[in-house]
C-alpha atoms as a PDB file:
ATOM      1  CA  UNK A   1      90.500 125.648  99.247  1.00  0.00           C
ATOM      2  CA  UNK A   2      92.413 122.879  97.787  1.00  0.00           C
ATOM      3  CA  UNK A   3      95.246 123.941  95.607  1.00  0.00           C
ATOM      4  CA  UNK A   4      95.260 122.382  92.034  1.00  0.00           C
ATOM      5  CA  UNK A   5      97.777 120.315  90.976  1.00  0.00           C
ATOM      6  CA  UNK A   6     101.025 121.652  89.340  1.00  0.00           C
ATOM      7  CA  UNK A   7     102.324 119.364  86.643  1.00  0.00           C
ATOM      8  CA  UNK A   8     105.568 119.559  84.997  1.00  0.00           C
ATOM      9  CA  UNK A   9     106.986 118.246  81.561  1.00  0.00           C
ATOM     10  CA  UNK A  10     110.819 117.710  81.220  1.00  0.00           C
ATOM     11  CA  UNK A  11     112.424 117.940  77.918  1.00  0.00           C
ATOM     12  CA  UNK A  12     115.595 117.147  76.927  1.00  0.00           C
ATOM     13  CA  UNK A  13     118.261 117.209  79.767  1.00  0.00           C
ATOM     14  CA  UNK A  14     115.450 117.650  82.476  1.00  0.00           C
ATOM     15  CA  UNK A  15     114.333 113.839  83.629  1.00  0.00           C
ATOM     16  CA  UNK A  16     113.566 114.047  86.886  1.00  0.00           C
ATOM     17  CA  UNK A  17     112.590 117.024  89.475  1.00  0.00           C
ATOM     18  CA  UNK A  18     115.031 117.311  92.913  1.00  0.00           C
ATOM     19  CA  UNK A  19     113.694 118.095  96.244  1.00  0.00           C
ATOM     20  CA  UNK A  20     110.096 116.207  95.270  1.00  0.00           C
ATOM     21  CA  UNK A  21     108.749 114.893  98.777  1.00  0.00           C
ATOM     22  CA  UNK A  22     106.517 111.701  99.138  1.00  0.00           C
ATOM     23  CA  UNK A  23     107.451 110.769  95.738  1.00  0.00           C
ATOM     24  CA  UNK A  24     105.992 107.658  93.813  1.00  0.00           C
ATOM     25  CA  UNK A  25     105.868 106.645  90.057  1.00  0.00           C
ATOM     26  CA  UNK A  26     102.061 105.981  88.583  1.00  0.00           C
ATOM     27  CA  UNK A  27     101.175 104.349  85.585  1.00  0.00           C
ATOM     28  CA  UNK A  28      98.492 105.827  83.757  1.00  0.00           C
ATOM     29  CA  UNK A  29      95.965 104.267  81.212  1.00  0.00           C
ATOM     30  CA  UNK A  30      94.592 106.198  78.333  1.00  0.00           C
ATOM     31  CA  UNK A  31      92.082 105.870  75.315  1.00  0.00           C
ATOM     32  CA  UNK A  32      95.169 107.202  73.592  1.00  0.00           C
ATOM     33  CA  UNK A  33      97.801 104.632  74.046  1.00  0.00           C
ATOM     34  CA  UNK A  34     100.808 105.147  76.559  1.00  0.00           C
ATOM     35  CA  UNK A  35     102.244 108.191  77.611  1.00  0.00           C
ATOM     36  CA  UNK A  36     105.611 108.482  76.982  1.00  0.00           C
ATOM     37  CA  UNK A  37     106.529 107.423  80.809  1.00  0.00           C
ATOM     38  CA  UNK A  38     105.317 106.644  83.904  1.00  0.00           C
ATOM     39  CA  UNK A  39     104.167 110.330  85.993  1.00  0.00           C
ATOM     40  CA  UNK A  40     106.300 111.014  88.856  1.00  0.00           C
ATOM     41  CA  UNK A  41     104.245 111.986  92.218  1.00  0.00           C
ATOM     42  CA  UNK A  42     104.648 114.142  95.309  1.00  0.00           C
ATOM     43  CA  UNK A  43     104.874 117.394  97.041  1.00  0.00           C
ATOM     44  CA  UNK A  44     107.018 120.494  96.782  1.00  0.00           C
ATOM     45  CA  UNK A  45     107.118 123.521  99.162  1.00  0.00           C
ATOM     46  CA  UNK A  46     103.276 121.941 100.254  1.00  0.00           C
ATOM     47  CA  UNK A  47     101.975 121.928  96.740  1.00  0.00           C
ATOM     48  CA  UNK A  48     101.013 118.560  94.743  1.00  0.00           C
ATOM     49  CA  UNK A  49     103.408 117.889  91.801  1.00  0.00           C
ATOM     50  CA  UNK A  50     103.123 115.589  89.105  1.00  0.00           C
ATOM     51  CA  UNK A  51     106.113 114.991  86.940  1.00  0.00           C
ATOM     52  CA  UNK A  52     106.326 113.473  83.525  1.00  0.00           C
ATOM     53  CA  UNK A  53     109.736 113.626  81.365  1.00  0.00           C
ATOM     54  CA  UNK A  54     108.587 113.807  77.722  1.00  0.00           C
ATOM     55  CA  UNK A  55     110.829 111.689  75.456  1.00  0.00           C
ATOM     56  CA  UNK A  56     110.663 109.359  78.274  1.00  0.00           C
ATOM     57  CA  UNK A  57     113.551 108.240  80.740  1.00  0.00           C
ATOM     58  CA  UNK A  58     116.976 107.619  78.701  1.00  0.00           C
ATOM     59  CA  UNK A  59     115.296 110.225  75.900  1.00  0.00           C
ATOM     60  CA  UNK A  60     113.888 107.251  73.856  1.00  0.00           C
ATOM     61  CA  UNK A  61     111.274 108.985  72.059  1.00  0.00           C
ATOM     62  CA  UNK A  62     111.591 111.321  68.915  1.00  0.00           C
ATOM     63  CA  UNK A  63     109.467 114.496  69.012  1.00  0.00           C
ATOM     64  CA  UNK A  64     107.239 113.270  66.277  1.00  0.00           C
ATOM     65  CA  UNK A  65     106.827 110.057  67.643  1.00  0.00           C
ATOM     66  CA  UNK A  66     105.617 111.734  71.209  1.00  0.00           C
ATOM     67  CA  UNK A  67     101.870 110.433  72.687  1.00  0.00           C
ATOM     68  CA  UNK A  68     101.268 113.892  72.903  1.00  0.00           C
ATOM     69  CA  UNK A  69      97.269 113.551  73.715  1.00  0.00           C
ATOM     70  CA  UNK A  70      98.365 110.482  76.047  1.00  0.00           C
ATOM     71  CA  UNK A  71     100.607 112.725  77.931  1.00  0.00           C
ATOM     72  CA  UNK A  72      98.278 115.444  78.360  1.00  0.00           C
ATOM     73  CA  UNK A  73      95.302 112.869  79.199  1.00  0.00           C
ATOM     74  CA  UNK A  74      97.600 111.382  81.418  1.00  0.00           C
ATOM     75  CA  UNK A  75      98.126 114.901  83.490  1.00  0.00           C
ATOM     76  CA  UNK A  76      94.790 115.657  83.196  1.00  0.00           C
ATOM     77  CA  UNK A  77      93.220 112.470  84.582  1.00  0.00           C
ATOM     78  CA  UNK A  78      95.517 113.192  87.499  1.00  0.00           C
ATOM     79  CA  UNK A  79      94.189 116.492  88.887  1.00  0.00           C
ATOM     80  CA  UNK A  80      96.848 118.796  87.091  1.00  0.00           C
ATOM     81  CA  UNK A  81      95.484 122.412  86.423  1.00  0.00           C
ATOM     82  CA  UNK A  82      98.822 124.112  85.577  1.00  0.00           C
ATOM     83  CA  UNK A  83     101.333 122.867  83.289  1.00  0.00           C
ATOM     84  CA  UNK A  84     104.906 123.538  82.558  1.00  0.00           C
ATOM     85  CA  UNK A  85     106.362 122.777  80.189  1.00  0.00           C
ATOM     86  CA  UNK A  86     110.139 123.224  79.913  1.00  0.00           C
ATOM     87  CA  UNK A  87     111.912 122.108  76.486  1.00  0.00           C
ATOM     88  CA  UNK A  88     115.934 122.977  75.419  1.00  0.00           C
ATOM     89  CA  UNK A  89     115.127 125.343  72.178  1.00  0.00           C
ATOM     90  CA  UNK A  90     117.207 127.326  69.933  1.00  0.00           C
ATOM     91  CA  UNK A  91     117.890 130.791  69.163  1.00  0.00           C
ATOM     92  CA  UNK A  92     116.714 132.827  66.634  1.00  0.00           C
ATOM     93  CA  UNK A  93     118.383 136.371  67.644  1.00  0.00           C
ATOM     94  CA  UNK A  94     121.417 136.860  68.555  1.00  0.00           C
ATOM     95  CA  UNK A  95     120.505 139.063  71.849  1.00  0.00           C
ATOM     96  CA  UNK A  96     118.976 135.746  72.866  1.00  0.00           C
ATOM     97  CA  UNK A  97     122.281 133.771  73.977  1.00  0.00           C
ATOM     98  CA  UNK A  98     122.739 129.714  74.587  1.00  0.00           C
ATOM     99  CA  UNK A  99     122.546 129.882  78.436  1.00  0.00           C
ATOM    100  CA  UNK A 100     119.155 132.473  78.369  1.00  0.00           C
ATOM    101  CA  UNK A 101     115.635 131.445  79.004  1.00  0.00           C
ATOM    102  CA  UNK A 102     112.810 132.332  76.480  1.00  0.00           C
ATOM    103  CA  UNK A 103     109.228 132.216  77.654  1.00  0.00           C
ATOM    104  CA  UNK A 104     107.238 132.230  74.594  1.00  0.00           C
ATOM    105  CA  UNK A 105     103.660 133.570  74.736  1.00  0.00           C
ATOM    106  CA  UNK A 106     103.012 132.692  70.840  1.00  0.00           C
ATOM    107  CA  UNK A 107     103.694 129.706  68.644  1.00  0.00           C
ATOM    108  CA  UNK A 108     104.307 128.866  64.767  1.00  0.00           C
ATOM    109  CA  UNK A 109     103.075 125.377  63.890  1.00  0.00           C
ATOM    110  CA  UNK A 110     105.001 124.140  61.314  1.00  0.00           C
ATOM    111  CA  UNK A 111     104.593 119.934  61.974  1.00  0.00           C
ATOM    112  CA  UNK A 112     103.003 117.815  60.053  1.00  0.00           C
ATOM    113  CA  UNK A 113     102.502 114.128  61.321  1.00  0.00           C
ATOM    114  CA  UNK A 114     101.034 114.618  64.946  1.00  0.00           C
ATOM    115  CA  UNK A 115      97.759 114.444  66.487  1.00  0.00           C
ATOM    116  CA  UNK A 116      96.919 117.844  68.124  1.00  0.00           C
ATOM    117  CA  UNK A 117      93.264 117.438  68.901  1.00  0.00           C
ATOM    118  CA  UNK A 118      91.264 115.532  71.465  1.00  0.00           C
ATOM    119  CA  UNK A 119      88.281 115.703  69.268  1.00  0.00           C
ATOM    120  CA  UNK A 120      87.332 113.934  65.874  1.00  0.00           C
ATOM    121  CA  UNK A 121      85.691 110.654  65.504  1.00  0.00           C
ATOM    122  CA  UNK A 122      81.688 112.639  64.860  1.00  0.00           C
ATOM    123  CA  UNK A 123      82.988 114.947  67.689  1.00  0.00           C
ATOM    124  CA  UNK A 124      83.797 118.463  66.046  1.00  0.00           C
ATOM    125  CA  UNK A 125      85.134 121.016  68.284  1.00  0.00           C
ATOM    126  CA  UNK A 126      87.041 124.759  67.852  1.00  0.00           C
ATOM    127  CA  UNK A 127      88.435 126.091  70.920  1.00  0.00           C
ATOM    128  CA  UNK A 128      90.299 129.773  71.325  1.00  0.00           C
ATOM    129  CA  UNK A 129      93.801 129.734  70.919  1.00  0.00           C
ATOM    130  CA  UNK A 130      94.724 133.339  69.898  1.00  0.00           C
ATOM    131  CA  UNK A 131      96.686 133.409  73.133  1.00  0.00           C
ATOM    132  CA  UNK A 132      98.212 130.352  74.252  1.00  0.00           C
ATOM    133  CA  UNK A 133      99.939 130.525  76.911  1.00  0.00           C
ATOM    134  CA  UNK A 134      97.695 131.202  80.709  1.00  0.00           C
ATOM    135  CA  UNK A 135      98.418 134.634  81.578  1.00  0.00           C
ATOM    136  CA  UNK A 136      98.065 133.895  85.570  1.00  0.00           C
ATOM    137  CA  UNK A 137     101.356 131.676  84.874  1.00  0.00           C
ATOM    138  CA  UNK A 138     102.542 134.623  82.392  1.00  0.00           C
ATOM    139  CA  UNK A 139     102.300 137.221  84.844  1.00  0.00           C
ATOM    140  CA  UNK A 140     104.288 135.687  87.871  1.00  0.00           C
ATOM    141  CA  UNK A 141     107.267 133.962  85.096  1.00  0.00           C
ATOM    142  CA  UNK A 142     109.583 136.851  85.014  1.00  0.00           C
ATOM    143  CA  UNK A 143     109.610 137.680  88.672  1.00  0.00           C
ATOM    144  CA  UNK A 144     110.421 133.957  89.182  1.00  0.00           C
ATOM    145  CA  UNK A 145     113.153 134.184  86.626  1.00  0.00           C
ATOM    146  CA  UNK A 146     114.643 137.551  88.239  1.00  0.00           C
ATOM    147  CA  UNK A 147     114.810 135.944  91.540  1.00  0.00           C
ATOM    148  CA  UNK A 148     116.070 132.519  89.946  1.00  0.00           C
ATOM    149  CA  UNK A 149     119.042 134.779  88.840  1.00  0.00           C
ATOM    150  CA  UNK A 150     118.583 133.763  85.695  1.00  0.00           C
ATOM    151  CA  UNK A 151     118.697 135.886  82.095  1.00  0.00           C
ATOM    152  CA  UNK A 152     114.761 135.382  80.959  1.00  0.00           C
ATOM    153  CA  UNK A 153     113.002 137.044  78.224  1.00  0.00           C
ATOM    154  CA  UNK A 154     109.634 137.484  78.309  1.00  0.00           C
ATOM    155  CA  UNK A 155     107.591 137.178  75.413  1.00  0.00           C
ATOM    156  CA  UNK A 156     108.176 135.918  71.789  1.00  0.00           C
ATOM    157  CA  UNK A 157     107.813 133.429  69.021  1.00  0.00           C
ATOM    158  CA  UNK A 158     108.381 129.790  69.696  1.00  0.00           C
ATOM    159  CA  UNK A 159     108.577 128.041  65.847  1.00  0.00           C
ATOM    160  CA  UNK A 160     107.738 124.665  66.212  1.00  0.00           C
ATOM    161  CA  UNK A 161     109.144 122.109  62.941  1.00  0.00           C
ATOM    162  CA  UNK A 162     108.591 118.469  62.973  1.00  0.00           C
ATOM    163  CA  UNK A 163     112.488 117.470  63.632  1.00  0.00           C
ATOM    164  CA  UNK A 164     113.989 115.672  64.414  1.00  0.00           C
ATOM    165  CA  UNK A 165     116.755 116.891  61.663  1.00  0.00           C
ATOM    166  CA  UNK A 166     117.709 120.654  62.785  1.00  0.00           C
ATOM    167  CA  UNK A 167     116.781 122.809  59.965  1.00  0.00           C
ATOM    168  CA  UNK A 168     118.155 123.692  56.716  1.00  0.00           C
ATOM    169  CA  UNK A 169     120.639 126.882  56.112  1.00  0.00           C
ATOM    170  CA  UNK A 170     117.443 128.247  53.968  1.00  0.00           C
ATOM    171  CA  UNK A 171     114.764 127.226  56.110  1.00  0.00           C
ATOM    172  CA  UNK A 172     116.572 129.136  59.146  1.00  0.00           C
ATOM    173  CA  UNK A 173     117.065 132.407  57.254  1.00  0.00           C
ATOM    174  CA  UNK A 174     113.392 132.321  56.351  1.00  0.00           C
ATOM    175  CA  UNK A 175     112.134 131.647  59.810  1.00  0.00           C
ATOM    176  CA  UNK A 176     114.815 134.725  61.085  1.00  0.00           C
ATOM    177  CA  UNK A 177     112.492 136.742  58.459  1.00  0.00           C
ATOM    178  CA  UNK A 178     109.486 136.090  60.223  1.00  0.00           C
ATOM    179  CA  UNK A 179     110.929 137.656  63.099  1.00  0.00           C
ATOM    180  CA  UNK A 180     110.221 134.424  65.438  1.00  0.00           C
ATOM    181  CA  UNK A 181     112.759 134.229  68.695  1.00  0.00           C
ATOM    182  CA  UNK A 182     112.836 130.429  68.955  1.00  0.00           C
ATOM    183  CA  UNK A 183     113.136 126.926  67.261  1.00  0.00           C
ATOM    184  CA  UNK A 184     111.575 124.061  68.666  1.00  0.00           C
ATOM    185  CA  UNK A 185     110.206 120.742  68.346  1.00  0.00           C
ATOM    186  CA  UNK A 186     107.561 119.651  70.723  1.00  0.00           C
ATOM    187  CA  UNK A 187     105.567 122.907  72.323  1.00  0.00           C
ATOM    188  CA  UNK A 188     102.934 124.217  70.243  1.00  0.00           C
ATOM    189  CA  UNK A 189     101.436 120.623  70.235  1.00  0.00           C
ATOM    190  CA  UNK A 190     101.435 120.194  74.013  1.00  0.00           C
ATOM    191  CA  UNK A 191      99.837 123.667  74.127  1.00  0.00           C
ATOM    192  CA  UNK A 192      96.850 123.205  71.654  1.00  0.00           C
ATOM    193  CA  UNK A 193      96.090 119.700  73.651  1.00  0.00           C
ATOM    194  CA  UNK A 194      96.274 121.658  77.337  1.00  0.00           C
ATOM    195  CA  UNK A 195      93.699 124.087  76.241  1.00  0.00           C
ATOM    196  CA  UNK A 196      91.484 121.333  74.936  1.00  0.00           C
ATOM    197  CA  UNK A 197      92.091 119.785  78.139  1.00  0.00           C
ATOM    198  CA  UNK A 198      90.778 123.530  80.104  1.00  0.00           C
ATOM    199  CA  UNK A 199      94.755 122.994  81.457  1.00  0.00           C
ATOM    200  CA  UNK A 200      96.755 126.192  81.980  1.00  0.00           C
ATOM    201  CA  UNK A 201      99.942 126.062  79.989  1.00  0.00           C
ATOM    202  CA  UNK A 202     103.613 127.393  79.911  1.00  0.00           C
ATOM    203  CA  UNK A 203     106.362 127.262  78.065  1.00  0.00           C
ATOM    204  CA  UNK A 204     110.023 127.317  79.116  1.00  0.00           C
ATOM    205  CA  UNK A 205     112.841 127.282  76.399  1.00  0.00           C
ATOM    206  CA  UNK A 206     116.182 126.934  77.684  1.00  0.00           C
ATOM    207  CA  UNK A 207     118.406 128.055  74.739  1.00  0.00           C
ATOM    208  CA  UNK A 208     121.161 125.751  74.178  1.00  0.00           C
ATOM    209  CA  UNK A 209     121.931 126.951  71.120  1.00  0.00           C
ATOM    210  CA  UNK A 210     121.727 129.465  68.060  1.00  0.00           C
ATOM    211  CA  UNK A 211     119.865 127.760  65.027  1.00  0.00           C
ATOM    212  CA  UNK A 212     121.771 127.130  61.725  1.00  0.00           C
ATOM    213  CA  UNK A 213     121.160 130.689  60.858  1.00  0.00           C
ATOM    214  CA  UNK A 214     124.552 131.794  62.911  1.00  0.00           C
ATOM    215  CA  UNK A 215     126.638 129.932  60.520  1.00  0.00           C
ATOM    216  CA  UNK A 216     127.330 127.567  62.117  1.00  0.00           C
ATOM    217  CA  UNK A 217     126.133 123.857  62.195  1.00  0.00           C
ATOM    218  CA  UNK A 218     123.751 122.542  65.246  1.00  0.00           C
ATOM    219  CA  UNK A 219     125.569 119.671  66.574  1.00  0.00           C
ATOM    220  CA  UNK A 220     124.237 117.218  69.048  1.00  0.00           C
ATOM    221  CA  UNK A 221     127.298 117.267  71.227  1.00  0.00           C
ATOM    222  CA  UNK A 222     126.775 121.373  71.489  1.00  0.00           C
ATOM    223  CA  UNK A 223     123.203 121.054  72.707  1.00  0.00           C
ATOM    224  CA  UNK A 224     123.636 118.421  75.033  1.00  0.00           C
ATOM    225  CA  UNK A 225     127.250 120.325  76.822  1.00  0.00           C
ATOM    226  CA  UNK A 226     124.853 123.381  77.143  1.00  0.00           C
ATOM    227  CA  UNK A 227     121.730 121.347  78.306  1.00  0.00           C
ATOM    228  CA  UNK A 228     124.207 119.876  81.292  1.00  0.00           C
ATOM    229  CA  UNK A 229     124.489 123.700  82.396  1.00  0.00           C
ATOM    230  CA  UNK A 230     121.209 124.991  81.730  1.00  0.00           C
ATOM    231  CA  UNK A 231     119.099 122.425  83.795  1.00  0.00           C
ATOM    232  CA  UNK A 232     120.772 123.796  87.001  1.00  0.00           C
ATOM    233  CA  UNK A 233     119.304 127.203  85.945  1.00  0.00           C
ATOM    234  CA  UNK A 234     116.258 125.490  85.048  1.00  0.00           C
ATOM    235  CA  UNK A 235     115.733 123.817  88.476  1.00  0.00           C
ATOM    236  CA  UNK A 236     116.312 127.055  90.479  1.00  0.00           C
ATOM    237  CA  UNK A 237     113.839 128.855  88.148  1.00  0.00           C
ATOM    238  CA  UNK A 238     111.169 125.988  88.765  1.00  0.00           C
ATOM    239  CA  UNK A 239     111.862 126.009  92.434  1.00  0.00           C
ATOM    240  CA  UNK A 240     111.036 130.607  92.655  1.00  0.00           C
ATOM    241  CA  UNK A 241     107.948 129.443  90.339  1.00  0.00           C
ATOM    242  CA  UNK A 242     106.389 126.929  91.976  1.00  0.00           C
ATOM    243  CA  UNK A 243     105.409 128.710  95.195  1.00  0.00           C
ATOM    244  CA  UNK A 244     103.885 132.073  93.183  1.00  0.00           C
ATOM    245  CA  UNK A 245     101.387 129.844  91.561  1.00  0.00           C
ATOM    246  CA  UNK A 246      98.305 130.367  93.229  1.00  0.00           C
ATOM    247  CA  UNK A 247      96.124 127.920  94.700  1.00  0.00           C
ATOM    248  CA  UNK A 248      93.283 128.577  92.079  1.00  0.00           C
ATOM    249  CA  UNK A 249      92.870 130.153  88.269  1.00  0.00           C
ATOM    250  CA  UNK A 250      92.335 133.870  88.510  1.00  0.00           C
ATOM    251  CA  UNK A 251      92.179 136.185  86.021  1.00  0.00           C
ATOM    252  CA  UNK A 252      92.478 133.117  82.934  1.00  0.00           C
ATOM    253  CA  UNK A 253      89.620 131.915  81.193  1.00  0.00           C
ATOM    254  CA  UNK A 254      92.074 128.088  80.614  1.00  0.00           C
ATOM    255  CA  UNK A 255      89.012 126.266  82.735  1.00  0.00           C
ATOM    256  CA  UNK A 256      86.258 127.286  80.544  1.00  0.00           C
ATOM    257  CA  UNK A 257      88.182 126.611  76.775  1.00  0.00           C
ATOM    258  CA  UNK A 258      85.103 124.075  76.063  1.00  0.00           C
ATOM    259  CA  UNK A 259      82.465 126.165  76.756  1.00  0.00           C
ATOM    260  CA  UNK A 260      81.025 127.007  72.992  1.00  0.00           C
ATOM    261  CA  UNK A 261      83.529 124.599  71.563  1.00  0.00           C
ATOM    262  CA  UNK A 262      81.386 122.071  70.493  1.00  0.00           C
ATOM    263  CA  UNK A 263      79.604 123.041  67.246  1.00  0.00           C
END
């Protein structure tokens, strides 16, 4: 059987993936427009990789300015069946430090400019997303974390707001009501597109920071000091995962989200 294609989505900090093998860069054409960069080919521990940094290289692109559906056509056009999807994210509880990883397994859609939909144009279509994340890629995470050595919570909340200011004192304290974990920018959008897409999904957060909520303002400079020492963690945690994902979907419905879509 041949494996399916693993892709992977850097965000902020993350640009390129080490220890790739037979790599090349391919530029891919969409009814969508360009993705945000050219996708990054080659092999890993035997297993076909496709890499694709999402605000492009030299982090050119704002989050609400992100070809999402490009970027997720692009993957999908290329043979990828599992995504991940790694993003820099902030912290919404204080047992969740700058340093931790969060894999969320729900999302908050708070954004209001983007495309999230392959269909429209006379093509009406409703997919499942009452759990969003693939629970094959769920169900191996934490192990991979463990052995990555790195501090990972399972489960949560990701809140995803337009950006790309970092939120208001008041908005904060209302989203710490709702009892989400993190604060984001780019996830829920690349999620709702990969099930469209019958692409299994997963989110990394690397916290690199806790949200306005702490007291204490979000600067740039902050996030980007803790991004330099979280993509090490990051890299190791990618390089345990990798090699658990299986060579085909098993208990996840992700390759049948169209069937009864279409109304």
């Amino acid at each position: 059987m041949k494996a399916g294609k693993i892709g992977v989505i850097g965000g902020s900090g993350l640009y390129e993936m080490a220890d790739l093998k037979n790599v090349k860069s391919v530029k891919v054409k969409t009814p969508f427009g360009e993705p945000s960069d050219e996708y990054i080919i080659g092999t890993l521990d035997d297993r076909e990789m496709v890499f694709l940094p999402r605000h492009g290289r030299g982090h050119r692109i704002l989050p609400a300015e992100l070809n999402f559906r490009a970027n997720i056509y692009g993957m999908k056009k290329l043979g990828v069946e599992w995504i991940l999807s790694v993003s820099a994210v902030g912290s919404m509880k204080e047992e969740i430090a700058p340093g931790h990883i969060v894999v969320p397994d729900q999302f908050f859609d708070m954004t209001k400019k983007r495309s999230s939909t392959f269909f429209g144009n006379g093509i009406v279509g409703h997919v499942t997303f009452a759990d969003p994340v693939c629970p094959d890629l769920y169900g191996i995470i934490y192990q991979a974390g463990t052995d990555a050595g790195a501090v990972i919570h399972k489960r949560g909340t990701y809140l995803c707001i337009e950006g790309p200011q970092f939120s208001t004192r008041a908005e904060s304290l209302l989203y710490r009501k709702w009892g989400v974990d993190v604060i984001g920018m780019t996830n829920v959008t690349e999620a709702k597109l990969a099930r469209e897409a019958e692409i299994c999904y997963l989110s990394i957060g690397s916290i690199t920071d806790y949200d306005v909520w702490a007291d204490k303002p979000v600067s740039t400079k902050e996030v980007i000091e803790t991004l330099e020492k979280n993509v090490q963690n990051t890299r190791k945690l990618l390089a345990e995962l990798i090699p658990k994902i299986p060579l085909a979907r098993q208990k996840c419905n992700c390759g049948k989200a169209l069937e009864g879509a279409k109304l």
